[in-house]
Protein backbone atom coordinates (compact mmCIF):
# COMPACT_ATOMS: atom_id res chain seq x y z
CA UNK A 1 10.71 14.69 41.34
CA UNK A 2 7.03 15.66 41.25
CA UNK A 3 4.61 15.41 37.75
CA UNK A 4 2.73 18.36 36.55
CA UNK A 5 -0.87 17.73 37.17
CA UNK A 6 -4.08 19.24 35.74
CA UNK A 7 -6.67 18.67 38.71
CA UNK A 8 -10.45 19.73 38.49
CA UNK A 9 -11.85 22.33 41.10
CA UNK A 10 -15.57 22.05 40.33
CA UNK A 11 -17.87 22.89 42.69
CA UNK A 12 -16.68 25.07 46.06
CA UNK A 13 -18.37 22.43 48.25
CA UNK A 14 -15.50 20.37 47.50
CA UNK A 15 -13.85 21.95 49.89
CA UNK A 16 -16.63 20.73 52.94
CA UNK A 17 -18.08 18.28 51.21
CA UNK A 18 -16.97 14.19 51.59
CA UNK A 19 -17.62 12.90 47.88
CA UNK A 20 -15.34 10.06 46.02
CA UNK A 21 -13.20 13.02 44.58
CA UNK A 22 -11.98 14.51 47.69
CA UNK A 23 -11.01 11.22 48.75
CA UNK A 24 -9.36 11.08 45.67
CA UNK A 25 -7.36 14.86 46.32
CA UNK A 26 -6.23 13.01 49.77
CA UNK A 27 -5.19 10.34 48.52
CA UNK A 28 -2.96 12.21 45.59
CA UNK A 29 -1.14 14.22 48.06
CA UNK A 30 0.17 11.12 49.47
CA UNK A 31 2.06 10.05 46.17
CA UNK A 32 4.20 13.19 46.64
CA UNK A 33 4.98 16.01 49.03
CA UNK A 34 6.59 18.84 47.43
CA UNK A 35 8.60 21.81 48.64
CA UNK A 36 6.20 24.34 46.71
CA UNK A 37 3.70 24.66 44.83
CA UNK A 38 2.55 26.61 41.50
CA UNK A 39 -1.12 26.82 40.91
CA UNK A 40 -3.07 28.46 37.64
CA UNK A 41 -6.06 29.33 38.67
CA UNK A 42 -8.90 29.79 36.11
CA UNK A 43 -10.39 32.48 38.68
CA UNK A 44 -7.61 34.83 38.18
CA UNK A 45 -7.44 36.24 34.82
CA UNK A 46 -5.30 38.69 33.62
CA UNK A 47 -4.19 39.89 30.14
CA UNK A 48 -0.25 39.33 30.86
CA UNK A 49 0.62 36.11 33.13
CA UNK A 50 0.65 37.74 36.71
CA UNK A 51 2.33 35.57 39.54
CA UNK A 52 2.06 36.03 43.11
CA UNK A 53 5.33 37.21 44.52
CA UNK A 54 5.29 37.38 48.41
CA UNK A 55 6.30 35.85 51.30
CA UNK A 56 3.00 36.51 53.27
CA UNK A 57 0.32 34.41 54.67
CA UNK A 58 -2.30 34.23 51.94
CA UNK A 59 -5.92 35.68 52.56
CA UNK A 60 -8.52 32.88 51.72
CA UNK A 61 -10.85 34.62 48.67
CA UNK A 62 -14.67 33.55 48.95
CA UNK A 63 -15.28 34.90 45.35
CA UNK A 64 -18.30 32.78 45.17
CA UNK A 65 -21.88 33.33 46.89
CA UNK A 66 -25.36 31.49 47.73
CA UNK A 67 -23.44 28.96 49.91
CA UNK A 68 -23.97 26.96 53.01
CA UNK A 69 -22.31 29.15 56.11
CA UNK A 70 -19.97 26.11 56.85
CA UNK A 71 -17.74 26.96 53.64
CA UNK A 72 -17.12 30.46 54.67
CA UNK A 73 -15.45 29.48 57.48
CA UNK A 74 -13.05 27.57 55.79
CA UNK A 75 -9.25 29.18 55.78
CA UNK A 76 -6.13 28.60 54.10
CA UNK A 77 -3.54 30.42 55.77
CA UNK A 78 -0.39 29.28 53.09
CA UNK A 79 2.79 31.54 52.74
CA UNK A 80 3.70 32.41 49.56
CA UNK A 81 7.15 32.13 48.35
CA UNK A 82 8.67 35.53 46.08
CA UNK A 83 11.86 33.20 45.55
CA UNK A 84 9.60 30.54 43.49
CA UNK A 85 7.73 33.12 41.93
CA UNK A 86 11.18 34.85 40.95
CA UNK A 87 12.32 31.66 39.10
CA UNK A 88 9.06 31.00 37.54
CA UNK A 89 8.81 34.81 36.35
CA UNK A 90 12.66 33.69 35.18
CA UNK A 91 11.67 30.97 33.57
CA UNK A 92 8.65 32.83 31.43
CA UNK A 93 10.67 35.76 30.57
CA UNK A 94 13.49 33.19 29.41
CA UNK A 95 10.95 31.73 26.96
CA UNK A 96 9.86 35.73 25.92
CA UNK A 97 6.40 35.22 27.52
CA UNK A 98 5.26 38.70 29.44
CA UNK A 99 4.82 38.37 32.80
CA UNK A 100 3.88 40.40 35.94
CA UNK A 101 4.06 40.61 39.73
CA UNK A 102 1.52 40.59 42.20
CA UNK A 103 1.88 41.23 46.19
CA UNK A 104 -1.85 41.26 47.16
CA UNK A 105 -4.08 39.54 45.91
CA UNK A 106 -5.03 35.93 48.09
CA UNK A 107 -5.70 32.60 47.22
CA UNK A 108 -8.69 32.28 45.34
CA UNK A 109 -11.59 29.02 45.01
CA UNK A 110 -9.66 27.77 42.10
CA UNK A 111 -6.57 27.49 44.90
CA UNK A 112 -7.39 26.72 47.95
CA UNK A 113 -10.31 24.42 47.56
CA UNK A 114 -8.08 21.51 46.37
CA UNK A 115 -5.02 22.53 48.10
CA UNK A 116 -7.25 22.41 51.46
CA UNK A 117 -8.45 18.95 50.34
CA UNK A 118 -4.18 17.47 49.42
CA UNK A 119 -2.61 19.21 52.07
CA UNK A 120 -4.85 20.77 54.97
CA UNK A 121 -1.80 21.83 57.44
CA UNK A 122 -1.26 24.89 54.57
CA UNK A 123 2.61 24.44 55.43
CA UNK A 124 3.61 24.18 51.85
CA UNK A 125 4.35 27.66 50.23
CA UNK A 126 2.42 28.15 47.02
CA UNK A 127 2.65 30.82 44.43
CA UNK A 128 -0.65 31.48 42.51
CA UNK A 129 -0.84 32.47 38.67
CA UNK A 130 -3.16 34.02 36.56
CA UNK A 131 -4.49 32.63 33.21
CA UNK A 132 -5.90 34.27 30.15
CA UNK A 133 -8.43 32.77 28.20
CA UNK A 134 -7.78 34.95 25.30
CA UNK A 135 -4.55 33.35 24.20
CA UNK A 136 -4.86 30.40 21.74
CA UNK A 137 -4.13 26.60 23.52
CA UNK A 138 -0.06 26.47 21.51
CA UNK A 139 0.48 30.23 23.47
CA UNK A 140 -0.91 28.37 26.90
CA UNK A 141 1.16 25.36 26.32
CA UNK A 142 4.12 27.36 25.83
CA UNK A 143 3.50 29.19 29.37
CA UNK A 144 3.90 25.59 30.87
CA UNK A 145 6.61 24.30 28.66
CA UNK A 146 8.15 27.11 30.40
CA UNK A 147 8.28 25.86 34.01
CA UNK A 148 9.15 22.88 32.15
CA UNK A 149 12.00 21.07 35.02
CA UNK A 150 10.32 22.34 38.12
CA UNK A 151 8.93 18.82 38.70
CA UNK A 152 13.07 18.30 39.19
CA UNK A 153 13.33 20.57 41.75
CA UNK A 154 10.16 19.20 43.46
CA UNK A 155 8.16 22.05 42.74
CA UNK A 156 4.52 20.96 41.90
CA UNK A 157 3.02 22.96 38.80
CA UNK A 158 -1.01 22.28 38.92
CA UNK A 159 -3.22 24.08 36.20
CA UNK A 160 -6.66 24.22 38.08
CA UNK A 161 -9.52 24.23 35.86
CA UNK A 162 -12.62 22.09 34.06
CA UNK A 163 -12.49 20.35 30.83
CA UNK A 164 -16.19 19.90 31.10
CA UNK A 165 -17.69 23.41 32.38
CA UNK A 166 -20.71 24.20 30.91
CA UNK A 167 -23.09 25.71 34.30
CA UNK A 168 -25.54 26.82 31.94
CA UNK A 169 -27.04 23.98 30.91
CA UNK A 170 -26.42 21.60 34.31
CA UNK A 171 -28.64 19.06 35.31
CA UNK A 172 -29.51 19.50 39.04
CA UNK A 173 -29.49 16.29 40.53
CA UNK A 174 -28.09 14.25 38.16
CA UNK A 175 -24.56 12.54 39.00
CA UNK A 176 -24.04 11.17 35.90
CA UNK A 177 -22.29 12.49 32.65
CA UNK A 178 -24.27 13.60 29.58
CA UNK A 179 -22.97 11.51 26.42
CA UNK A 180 -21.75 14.26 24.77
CA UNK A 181 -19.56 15.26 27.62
CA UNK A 182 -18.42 11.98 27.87
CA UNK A 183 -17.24 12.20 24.07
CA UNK A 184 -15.74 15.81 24.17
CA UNK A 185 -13.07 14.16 26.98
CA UNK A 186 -12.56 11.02 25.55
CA UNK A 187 -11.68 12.55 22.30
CA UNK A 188 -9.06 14.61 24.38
CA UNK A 189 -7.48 11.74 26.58
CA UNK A 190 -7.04 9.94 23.21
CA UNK A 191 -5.45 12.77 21.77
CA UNK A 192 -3.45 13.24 24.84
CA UNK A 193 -2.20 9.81 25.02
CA UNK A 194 -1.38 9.46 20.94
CA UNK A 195 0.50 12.94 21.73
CA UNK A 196 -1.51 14.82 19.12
CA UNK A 197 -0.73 18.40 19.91
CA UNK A 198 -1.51 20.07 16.72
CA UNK A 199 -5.51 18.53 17.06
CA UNK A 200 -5.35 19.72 21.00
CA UNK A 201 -4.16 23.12 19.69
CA UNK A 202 -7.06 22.95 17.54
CA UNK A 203 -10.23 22.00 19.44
CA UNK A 204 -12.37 24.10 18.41
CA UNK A 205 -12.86 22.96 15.12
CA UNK A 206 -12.10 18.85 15.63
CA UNK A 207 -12.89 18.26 19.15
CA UNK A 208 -16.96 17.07 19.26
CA UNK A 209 -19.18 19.50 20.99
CA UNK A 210 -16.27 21.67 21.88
CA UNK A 211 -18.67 24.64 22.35
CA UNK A 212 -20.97 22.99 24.60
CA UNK A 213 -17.81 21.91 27.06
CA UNK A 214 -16.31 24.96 26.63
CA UNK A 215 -18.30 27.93 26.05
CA UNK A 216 -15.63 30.33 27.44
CA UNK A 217 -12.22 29.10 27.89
CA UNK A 218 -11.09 29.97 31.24
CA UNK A 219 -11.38 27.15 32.88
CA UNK A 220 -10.01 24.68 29.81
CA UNK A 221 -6.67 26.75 29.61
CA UNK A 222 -4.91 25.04 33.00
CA UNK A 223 -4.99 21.92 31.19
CA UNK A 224 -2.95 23.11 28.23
CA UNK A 225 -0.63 24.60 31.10
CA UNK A 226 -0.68 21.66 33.37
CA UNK A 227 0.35 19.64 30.20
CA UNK A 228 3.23 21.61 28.70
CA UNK A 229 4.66 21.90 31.89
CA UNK A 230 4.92 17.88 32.05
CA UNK A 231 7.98 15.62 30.97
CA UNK A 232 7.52 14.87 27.80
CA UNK A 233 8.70 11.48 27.75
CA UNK A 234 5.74 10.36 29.99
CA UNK A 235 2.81 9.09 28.50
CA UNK A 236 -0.24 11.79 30.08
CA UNK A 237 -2.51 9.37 32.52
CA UNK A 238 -6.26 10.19 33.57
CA UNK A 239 -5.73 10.20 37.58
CA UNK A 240 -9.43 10.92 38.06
CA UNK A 241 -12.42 10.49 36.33
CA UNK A 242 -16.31 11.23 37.10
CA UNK A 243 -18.96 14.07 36.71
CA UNK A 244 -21.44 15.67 38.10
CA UNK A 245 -24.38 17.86 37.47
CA UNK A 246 -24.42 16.31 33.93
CA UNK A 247 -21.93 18.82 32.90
CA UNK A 248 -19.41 19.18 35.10
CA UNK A 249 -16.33 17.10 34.66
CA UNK A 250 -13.92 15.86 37.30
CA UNK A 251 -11.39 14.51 35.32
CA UNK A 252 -7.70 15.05 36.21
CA UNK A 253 -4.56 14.44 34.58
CA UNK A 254 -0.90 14.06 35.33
CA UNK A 255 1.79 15.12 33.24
């Protein structure tokens, strides 16, 4: 049996780079080797859930620019699995949640940065999912209470995302953590931990300086994901914890 995890992809350079956190991603992988792997990816956004359905070798999407050559060369040739996708889409349609297929599309930064970092041999199949930032945090949790029992069946959900992502305001340079960032996740491991759903659900308004950690929710909606698709009977646990940038978070959970 594997958790559900909510794991931060940051910066691309995680994927070349040799920092405390990528360490970290090594390490993790070690804990657990699953047969397959589900991934929400905050660079894939679509207005209906859209899963990746094919048995193919992935492409390896460089939707990012402005970086060192090194990176570009970087590949992640994973097969997908359609009969993984088929029991998630089963699962989501179960629950009444809308859901689409996708054939095409490859494994975007979101994917295959950390996945390169826990398991570089790309032999695990993985089947990516699109989020969409539009839906209120209860709809995203629902999505992962979904896939809810995968973890039984050794299939590793991960919602890929930032809790802290604010790029418009970073501080180059600086490695560590402005206060208020620092308050914005403590206030959600504590309401992780104490099990408070209905404040989670409602960040926005309780959650301090929710708009400067979160000025568009792409990248916040994994978590709620990640988290609904845990056992509920296990206390969440911060994995992983540091910044960067001043407002950039790193901090991972396991459901």
């Amino acid at each position: 049996m594997v958790p559900s995890l909510f794991l931060a992809h940051g910066s691309p350079m995680l994927a070349i780079e040799q920092t405390d956190y990528t360490r970290f991603l090594a390490e993790l992988a070690g804990r657990f080797r699953p047969k397959a792997i589900v991934v929400f990816t905050a660079h894939w956004e679509r207005p209906v859930t859209t899963v990746s359905s094919s048995d193919g070798v992935y492409d390896t999407i460089y939707d990012f620019g402005g970086f060192p050559d090194e990176l570009y060369q970087v590949t992640y040739p994973a097969k997908g699995s359609s009969a993984v996708a088929e029991k998630v889409k089963e699962r989501l349609r179960g629950a009444g949640i809308e859901v689409a297929s996708d054939t095409s599309r490859g494994l975007d930064h979101g994917s295959w940065t950390l996945l390169h970092r826990m398991y570089p041999e790309a032999d695990i199949p993985v089947v990516q999912a699109s989020v969409n930032p539009y839906l209120p945090p209860r709809e995203q949790y629902k999505i992962g209470e979904a896939l809810r029992g995968l973890g039984e069946a050794d299939v590793l959900v991960i919602g890929s995302g930032v809790t802290v992502h604010n790029l418009r305001i970073i501080k180059w340079g600086q490695k560590t953590a402005e206060p208020w960032a620092v308050e914005f996740d403590d206030w959600l491991v504590e309401r992780m931990e104490n099990g408070d759903l209905e404040a989670l659900f409602d960040y926005e308004e309780r959650a301090p300086h929710a708009r400067l950690a979160v000025p568009r929710a792409e990248h916040f909606v994994p978590l709620y994901i990640a988290m609904g698709a845990g056992d509920p009977g296990r206390k969440p646990e911060v994995i992983h914890r540091s910044y960067d940038l001043g407002t950039l978070s790193y901090m991972c959970l396991q459901f």
